[in-house]
C-alpha atoms as a PDB file:
ATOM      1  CA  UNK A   1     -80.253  64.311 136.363  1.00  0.00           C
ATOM      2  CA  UNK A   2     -79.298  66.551 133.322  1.00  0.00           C
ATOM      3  CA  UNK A   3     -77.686  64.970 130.098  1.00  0.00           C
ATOM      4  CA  UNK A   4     -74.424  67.279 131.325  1.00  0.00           C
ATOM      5  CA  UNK A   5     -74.095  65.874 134.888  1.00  0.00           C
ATOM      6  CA  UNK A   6     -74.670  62.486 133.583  1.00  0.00           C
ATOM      7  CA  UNK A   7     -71.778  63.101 131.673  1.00  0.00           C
ATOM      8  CA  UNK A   8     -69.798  64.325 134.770  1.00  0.00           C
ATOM      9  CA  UNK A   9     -70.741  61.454 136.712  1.00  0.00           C
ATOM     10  CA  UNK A  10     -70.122  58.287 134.554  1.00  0.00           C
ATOM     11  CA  UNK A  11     -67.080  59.874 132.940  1.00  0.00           C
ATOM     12  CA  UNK A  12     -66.026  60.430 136.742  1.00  0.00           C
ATOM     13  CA  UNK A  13     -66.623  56.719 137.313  1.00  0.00           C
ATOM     14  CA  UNK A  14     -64.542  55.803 134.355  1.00  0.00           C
ATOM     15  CA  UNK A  15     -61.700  57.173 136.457  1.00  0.00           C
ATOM     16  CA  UNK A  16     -62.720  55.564 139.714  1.00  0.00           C
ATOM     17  CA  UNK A  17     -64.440  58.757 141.259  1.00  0.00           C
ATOM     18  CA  UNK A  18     -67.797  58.378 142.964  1.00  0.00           C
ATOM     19  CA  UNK A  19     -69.582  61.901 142.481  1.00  0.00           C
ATOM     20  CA  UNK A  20     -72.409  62.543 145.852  1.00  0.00           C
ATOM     21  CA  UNK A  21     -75.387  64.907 144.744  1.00  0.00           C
ATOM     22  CA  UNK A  22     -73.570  67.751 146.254  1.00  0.00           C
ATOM     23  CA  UNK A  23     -70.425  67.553 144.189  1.00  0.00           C
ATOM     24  CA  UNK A  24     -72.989  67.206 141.110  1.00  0.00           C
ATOM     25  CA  UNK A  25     -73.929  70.518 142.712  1.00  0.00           C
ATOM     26  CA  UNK A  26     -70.729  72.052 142.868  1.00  0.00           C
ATOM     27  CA  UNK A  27     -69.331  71.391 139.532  1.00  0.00           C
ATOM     28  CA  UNK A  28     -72.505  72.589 137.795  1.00  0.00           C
ATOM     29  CA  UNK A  29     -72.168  76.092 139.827  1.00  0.00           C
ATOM     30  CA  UNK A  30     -68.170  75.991 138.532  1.00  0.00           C
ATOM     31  CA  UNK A  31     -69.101  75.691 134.864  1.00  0.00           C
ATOM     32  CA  UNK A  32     -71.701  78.515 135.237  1.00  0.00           C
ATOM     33  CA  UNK A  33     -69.744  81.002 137.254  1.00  0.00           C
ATOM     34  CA  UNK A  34     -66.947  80.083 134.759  1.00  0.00           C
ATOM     35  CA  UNK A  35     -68.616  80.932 131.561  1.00  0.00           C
ATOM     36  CA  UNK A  36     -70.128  84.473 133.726  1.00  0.00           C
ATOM     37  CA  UNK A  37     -66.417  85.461 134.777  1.00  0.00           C
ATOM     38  CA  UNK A  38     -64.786  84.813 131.195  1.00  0.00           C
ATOM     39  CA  UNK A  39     -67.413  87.013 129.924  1.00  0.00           C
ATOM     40  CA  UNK A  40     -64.939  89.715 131.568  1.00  0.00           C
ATOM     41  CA  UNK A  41     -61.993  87.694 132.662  1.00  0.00           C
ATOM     42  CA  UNK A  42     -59.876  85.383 130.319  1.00  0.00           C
ATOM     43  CA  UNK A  43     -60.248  82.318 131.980  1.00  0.00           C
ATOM     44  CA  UNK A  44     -60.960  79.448 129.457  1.00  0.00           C
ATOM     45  CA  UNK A  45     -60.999  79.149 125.901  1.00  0.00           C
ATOM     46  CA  UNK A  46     -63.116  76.361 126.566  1.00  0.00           C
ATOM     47  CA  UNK A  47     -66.778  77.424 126.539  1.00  0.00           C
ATOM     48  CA  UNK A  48     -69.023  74.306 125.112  1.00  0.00           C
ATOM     49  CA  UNK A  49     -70.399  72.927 128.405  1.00  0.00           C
ATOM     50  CA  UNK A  50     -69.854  69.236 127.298  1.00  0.00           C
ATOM     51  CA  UNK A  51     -66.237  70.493 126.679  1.00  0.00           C
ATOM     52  CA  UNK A  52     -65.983  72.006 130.018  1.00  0.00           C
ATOM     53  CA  UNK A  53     -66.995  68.743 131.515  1.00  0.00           C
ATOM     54  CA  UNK A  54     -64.837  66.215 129.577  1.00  0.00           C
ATOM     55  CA  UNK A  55     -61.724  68.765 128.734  1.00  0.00           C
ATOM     56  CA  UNK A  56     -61.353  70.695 132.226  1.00  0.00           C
ATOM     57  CA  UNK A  57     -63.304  68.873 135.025  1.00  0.00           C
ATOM     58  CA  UNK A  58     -62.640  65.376 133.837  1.00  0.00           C
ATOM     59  CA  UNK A  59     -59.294  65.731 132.689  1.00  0.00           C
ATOM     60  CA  UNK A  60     -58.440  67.608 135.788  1.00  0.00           C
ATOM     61  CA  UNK A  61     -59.261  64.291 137.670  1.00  0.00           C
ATOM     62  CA  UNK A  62     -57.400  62.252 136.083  1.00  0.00           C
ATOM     63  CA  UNK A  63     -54.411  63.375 138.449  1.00  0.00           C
ATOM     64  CA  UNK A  64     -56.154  60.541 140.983  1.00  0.00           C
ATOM     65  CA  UNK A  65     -55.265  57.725 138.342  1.00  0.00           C
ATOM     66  CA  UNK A  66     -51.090  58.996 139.162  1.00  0.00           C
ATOM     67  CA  UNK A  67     -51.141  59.684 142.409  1.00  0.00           C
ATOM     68  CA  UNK A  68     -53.152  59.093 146.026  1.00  0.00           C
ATOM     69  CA  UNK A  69     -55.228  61.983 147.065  1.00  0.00           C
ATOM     70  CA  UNK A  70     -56.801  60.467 149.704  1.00  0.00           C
ATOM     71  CA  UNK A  71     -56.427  61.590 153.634  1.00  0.00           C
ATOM     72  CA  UNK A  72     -55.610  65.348 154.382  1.00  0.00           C
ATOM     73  CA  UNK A  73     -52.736  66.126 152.773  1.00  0.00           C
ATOM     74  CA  UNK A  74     -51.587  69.380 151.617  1.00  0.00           C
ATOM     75  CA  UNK A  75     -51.324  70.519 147.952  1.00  0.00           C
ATOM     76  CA  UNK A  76     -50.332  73.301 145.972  1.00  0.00           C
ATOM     77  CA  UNK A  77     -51.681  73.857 142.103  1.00  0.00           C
ATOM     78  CA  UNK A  78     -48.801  76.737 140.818  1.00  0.00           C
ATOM     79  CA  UNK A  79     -50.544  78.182 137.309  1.00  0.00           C
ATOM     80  CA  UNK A  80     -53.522  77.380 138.878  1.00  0.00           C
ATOM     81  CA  UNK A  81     -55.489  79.829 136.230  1.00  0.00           C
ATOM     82  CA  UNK A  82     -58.991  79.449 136.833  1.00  0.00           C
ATOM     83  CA  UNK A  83     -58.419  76.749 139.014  1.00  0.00           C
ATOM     84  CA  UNK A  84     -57.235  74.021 136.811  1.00  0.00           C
ATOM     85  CA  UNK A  85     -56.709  70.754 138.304  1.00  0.00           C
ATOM     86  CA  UNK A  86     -56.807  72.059 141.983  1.00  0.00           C
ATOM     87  CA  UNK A  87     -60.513  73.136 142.060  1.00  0.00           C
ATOM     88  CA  UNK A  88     -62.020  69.979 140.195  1.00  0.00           C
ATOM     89  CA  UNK A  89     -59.407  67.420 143.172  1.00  0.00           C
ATOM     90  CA  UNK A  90     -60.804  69.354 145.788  1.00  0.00           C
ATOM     91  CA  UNK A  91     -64.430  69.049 144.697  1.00  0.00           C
ATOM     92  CA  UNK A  92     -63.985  65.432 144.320  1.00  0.00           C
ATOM     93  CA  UNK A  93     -61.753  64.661 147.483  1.00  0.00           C
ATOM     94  CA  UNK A  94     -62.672  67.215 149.955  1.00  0.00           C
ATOM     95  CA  UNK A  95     -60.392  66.610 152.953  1.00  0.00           C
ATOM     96  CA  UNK A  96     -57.175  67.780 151.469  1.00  0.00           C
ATOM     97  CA  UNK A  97     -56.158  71.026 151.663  1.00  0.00           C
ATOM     98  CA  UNK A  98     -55.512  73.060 149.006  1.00  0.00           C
ATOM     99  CA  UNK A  99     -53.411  76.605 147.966  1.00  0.00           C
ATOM    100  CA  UNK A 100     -54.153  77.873 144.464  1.00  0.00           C
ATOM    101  CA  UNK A 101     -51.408  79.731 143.509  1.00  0.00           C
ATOM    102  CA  UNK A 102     -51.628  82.521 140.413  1.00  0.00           C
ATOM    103  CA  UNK A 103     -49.706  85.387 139.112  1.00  0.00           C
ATOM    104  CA  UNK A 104     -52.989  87.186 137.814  1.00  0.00           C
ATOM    105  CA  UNK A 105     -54.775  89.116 140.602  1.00  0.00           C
ATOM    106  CA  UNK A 106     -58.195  89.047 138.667  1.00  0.00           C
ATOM    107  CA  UNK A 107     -58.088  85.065 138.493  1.00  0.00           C
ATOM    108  CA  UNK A 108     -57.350  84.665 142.256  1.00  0.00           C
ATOM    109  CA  UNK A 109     -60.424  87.172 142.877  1.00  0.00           C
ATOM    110  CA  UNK A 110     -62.828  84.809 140.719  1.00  0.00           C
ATOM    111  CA  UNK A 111     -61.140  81.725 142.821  1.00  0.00           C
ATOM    112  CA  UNK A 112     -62.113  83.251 146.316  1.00  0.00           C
ATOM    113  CA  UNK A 113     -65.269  84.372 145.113  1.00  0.00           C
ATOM    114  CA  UNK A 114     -66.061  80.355 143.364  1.00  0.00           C
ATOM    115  CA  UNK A 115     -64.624  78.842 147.207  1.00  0.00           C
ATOM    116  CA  UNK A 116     -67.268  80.731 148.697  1.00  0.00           C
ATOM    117  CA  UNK A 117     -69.945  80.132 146.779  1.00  0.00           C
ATOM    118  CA  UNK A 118     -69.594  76.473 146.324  1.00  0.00           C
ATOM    119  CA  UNK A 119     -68.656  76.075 149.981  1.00  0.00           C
ATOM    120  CA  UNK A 120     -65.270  75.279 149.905  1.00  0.00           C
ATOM    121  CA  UNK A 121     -63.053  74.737 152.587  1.00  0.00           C
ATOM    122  CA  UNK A 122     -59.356  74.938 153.700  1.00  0.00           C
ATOM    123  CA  UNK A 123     -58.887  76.290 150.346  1.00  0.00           C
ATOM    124  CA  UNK A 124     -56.365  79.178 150.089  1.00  0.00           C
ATOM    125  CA  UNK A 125     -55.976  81.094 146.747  1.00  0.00           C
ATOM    126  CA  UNK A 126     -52.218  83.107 146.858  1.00  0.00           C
ATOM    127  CA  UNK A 127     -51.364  86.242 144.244  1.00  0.00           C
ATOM    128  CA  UNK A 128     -47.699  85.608 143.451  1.00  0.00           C
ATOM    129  CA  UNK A 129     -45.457  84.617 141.030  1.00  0.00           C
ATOM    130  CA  UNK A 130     -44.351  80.918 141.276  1.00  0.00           C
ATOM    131  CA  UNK A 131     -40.736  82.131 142.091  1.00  0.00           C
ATOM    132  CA  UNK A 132     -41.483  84.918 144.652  1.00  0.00           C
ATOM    133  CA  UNK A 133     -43.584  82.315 146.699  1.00  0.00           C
ATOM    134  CA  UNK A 134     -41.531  79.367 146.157  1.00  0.00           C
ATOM    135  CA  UNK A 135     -38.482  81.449 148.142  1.00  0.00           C
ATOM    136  CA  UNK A 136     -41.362  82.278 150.900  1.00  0.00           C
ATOM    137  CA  UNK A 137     -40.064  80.173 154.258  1.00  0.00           C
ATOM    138  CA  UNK A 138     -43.668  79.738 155.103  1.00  0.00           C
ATOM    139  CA  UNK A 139     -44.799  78.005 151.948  1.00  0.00           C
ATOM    140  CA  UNK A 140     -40.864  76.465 150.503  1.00  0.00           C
ATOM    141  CA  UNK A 141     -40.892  72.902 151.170  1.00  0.00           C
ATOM    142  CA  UNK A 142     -44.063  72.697 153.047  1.00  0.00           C
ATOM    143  CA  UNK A 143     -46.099  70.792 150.441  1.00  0.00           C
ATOM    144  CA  UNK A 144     -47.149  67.399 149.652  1.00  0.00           C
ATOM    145  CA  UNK A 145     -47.713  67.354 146.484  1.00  0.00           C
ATOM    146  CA  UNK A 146     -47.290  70.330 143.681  1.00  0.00           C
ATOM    147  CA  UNK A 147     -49.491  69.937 141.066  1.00  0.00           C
ATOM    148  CA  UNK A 148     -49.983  72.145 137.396  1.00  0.00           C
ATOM    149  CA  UNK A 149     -51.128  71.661 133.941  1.00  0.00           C
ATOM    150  CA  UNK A 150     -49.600  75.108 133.077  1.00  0.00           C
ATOM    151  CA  UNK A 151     -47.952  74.815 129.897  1.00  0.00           C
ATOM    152  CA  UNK A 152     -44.314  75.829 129.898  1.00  0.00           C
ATOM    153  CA  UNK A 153     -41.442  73.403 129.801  1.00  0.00           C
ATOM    154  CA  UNK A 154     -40.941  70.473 132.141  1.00  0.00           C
ATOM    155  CA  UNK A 155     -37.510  72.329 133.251  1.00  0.00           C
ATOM    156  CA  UNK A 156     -38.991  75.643 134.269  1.00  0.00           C
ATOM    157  CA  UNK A 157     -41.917  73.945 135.403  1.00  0.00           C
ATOM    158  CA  UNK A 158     -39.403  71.695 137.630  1.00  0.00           C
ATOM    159  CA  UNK A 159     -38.011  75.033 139.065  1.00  0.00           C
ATOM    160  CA  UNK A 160     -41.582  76.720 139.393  1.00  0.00           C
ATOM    161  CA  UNK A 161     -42.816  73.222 141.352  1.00  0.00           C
ATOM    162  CA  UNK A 162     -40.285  71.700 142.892  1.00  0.00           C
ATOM    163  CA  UNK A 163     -38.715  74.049 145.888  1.00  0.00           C
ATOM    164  CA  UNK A 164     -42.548  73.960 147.289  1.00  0.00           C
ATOM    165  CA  UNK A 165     -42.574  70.135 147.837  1.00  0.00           C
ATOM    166  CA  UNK A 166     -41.635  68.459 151.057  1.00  0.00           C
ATOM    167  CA  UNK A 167     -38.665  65.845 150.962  1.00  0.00           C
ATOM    168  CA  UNK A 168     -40.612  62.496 150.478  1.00  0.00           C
ATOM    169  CA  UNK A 169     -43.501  64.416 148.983  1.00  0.00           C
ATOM    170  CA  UNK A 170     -44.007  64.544 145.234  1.00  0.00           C
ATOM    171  CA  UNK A 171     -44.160  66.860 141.745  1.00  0.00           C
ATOM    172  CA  UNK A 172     -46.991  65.859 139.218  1.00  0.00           C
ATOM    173  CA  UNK A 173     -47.114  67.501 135.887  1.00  0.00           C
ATOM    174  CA  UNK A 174     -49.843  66.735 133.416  1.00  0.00           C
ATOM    175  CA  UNK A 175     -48.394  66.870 129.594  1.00  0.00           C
ATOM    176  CA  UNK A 176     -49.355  65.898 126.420  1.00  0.00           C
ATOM    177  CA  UNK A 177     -48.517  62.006 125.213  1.00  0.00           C
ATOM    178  CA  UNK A 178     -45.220  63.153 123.761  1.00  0.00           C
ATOM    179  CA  UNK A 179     -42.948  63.828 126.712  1.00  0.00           C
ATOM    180  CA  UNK A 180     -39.811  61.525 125.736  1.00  0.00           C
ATOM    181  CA  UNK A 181     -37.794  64.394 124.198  1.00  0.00           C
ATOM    182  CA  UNK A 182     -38.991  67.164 127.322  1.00  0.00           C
ATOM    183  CA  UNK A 183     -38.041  64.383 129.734  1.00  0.00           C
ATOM    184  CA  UNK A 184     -34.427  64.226 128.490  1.00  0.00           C
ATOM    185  CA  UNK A 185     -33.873  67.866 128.341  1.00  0.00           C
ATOM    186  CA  UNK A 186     -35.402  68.418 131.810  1.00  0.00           C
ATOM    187  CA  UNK A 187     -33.552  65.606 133.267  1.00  0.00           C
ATOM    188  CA  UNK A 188     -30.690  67.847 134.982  1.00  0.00           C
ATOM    189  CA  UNK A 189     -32.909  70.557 136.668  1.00  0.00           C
ATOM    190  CA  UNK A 190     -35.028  68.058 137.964  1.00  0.00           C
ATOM    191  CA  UNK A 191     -32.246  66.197 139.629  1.00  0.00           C
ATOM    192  CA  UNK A 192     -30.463  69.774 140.685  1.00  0.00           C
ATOM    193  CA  UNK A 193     -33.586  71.215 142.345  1.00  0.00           C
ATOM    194  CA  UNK A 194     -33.261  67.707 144.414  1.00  0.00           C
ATOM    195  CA  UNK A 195     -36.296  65.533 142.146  1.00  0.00           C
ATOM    196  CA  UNK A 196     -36.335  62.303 140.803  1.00  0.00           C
ATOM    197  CA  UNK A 197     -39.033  60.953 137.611  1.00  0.00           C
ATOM    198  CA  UNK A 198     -39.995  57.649 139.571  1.00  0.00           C
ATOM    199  CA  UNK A 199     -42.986  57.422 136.742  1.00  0.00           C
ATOM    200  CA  UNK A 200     -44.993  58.465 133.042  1.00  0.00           C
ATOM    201  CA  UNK A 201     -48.220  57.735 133.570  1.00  0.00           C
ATOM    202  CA  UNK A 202     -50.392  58.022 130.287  1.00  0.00           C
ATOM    203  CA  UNK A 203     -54.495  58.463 130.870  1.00  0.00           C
ATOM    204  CA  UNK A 204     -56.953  58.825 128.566  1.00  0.00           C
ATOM    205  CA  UNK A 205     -59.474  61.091 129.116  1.00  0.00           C
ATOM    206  CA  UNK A 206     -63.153  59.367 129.375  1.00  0.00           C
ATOM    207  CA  UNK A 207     -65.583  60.202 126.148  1.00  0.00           C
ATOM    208  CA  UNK A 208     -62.393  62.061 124.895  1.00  0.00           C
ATOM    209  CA  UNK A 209     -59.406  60.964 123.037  1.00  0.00           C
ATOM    210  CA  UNK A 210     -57.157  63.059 124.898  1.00  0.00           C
ATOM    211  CA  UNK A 211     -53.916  61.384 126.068  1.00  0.00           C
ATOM    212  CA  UNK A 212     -52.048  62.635 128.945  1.00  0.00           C
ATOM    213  CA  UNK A 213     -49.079  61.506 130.234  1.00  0.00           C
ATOM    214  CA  UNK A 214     -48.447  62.144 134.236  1.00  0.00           C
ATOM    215  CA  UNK A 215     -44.930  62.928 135.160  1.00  0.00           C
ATOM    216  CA  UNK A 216     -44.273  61.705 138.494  1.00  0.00           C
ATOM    217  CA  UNK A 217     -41.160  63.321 140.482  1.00  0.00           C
ATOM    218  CA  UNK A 218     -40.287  62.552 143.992  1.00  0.00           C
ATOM    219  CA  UNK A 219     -38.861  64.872 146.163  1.00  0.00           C
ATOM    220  CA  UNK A 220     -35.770  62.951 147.296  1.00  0.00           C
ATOM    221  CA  UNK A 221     -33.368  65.980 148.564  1.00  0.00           C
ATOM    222  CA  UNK A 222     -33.739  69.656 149.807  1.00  0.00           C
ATOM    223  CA  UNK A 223     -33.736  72.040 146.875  1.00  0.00           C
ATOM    224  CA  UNK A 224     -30.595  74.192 146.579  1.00  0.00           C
ATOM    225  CA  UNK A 225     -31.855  77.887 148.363  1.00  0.00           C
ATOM    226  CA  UNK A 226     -30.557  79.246 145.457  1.00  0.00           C
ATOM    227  CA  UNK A 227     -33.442  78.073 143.593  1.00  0.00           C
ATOM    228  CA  UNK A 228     -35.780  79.105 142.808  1.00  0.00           C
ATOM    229  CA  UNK A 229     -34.199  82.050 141.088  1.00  0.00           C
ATOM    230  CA  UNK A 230     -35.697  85.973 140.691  1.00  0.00           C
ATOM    231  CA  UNK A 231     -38.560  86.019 138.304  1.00  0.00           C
ATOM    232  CA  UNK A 232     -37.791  86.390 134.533  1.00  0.00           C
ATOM    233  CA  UNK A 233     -34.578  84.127 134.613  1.00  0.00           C
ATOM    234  CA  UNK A 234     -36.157  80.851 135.198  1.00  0.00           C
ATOM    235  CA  UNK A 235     -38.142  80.910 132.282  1.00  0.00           C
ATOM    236  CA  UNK A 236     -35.241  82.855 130.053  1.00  0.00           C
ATOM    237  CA  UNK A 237     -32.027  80.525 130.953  1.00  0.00           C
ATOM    238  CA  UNK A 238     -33.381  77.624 132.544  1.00  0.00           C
ATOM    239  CA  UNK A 239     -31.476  74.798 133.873  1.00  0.00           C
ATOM    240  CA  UNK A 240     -30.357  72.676 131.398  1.00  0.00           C
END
């Protein structure tokens, strides 16, 4: 085994995630069709290998520690970029199904060429904007759990994520350690688009001293169909 996926896999078990020699396999052939697409495509500022490992695949994982991704249940990753945390969670727990969801065409084209070469499956990879699909009848509500590490605020975020989860199911937004003051602020739009924080979860990522902190929101009514609203606004006057 390589120094690298002897990183992988006792960083992995830090987290409680048992690695088999095929998902060894499959992460390896991510990190090199990563750094060969961002040659071309901006996918990743991230291009040490060790950093790869530790700051993308690891930290991606670290969803499991927050939430139970065991049995087949149905996820969406909205910002998904180039695949970040959906690809890593279905690597490591292959039963659930998946729909990577991206407003840039040429990142969903490196996604469906990476499912099919690492042999994913029941893996869909949508081009949309998070507000055009989140209206869509066949994917609003039908989700359960949303997951992103995109970067915007927790209140657009809420409004990107929240109309695609199922009543019952759940929101999960990784953020950095400081989330007190964004929890406050997005405190309304959560509970208007029909969500509820029921946790903060801080990780630390293995070999890293990255801090995360998980925010956990439960679905516990039917978002307004008003929401989410036409692209641009969220993000301009959102709900506070």
């Amino acid at each position: 085994m390589s120094d690298l996926e002897n990183l992988l896999v006792e960083s992995s078990k830090k987290i409680n995630i048992s690695l088999s020699e095929n998902q060894i396999d499959q992460f390896m052939q991510y990190k090199k069709m990563l750094l060969e697409w961002n040659e071309k495509v901006n996918l990743t500022a991230i291009t040490d290998e060790k950093e790869i490992i530790l700051k993308h695949f690891v930290d991606c994982l670290a969803i499991s520690l927050g939430v139970d991704l065991n049995g087949d249940k149905r996820i969406i990753d909205v910002g998904t970029g180039a695949g970040f945390p959906g690809i890593p969670i279905k690597i490591a727990f292959p039963q659930i199904k998946i729909t990577l969801l991206d407003s840039l065409n040429k990142r969903i084209l490196f996604l469906k060429e990476l499912v099919e070469d690492i042999g994913l499956e029941n893996v869909e990879c949508i081009h949309a904007r998070a507000e055009d699909a989140g209206a869509d009848k066949t994917m609003r509500e039908g989700f359960d759990f949303c997951i992103s590490r995109a970067v915007a605020n927790l209140a657009v975020l809420s409004e990107y994520c929240i109309p695609f989860v199922r009543v019952g199911g759940s929101f999960i937004s990784m953020k950095g350690p400081e989330v007190a003051e964004e929890l406050i602020s997005a405190k309304k739009a959560i509970g208007i688009l029909g969500g509820e924080v029921i946790d903060v979860k801080e990780v630390n990522i293995p070999e890293t001293d990255i801090m995360h902190s998980l925010i956990l929101i439960k679905k516990v009514k039917p978002t307004p169909t008003k929401y989410p609203r036409k692209a641009g606004k969220v993000k301009k006057e959102p709900i506070v």
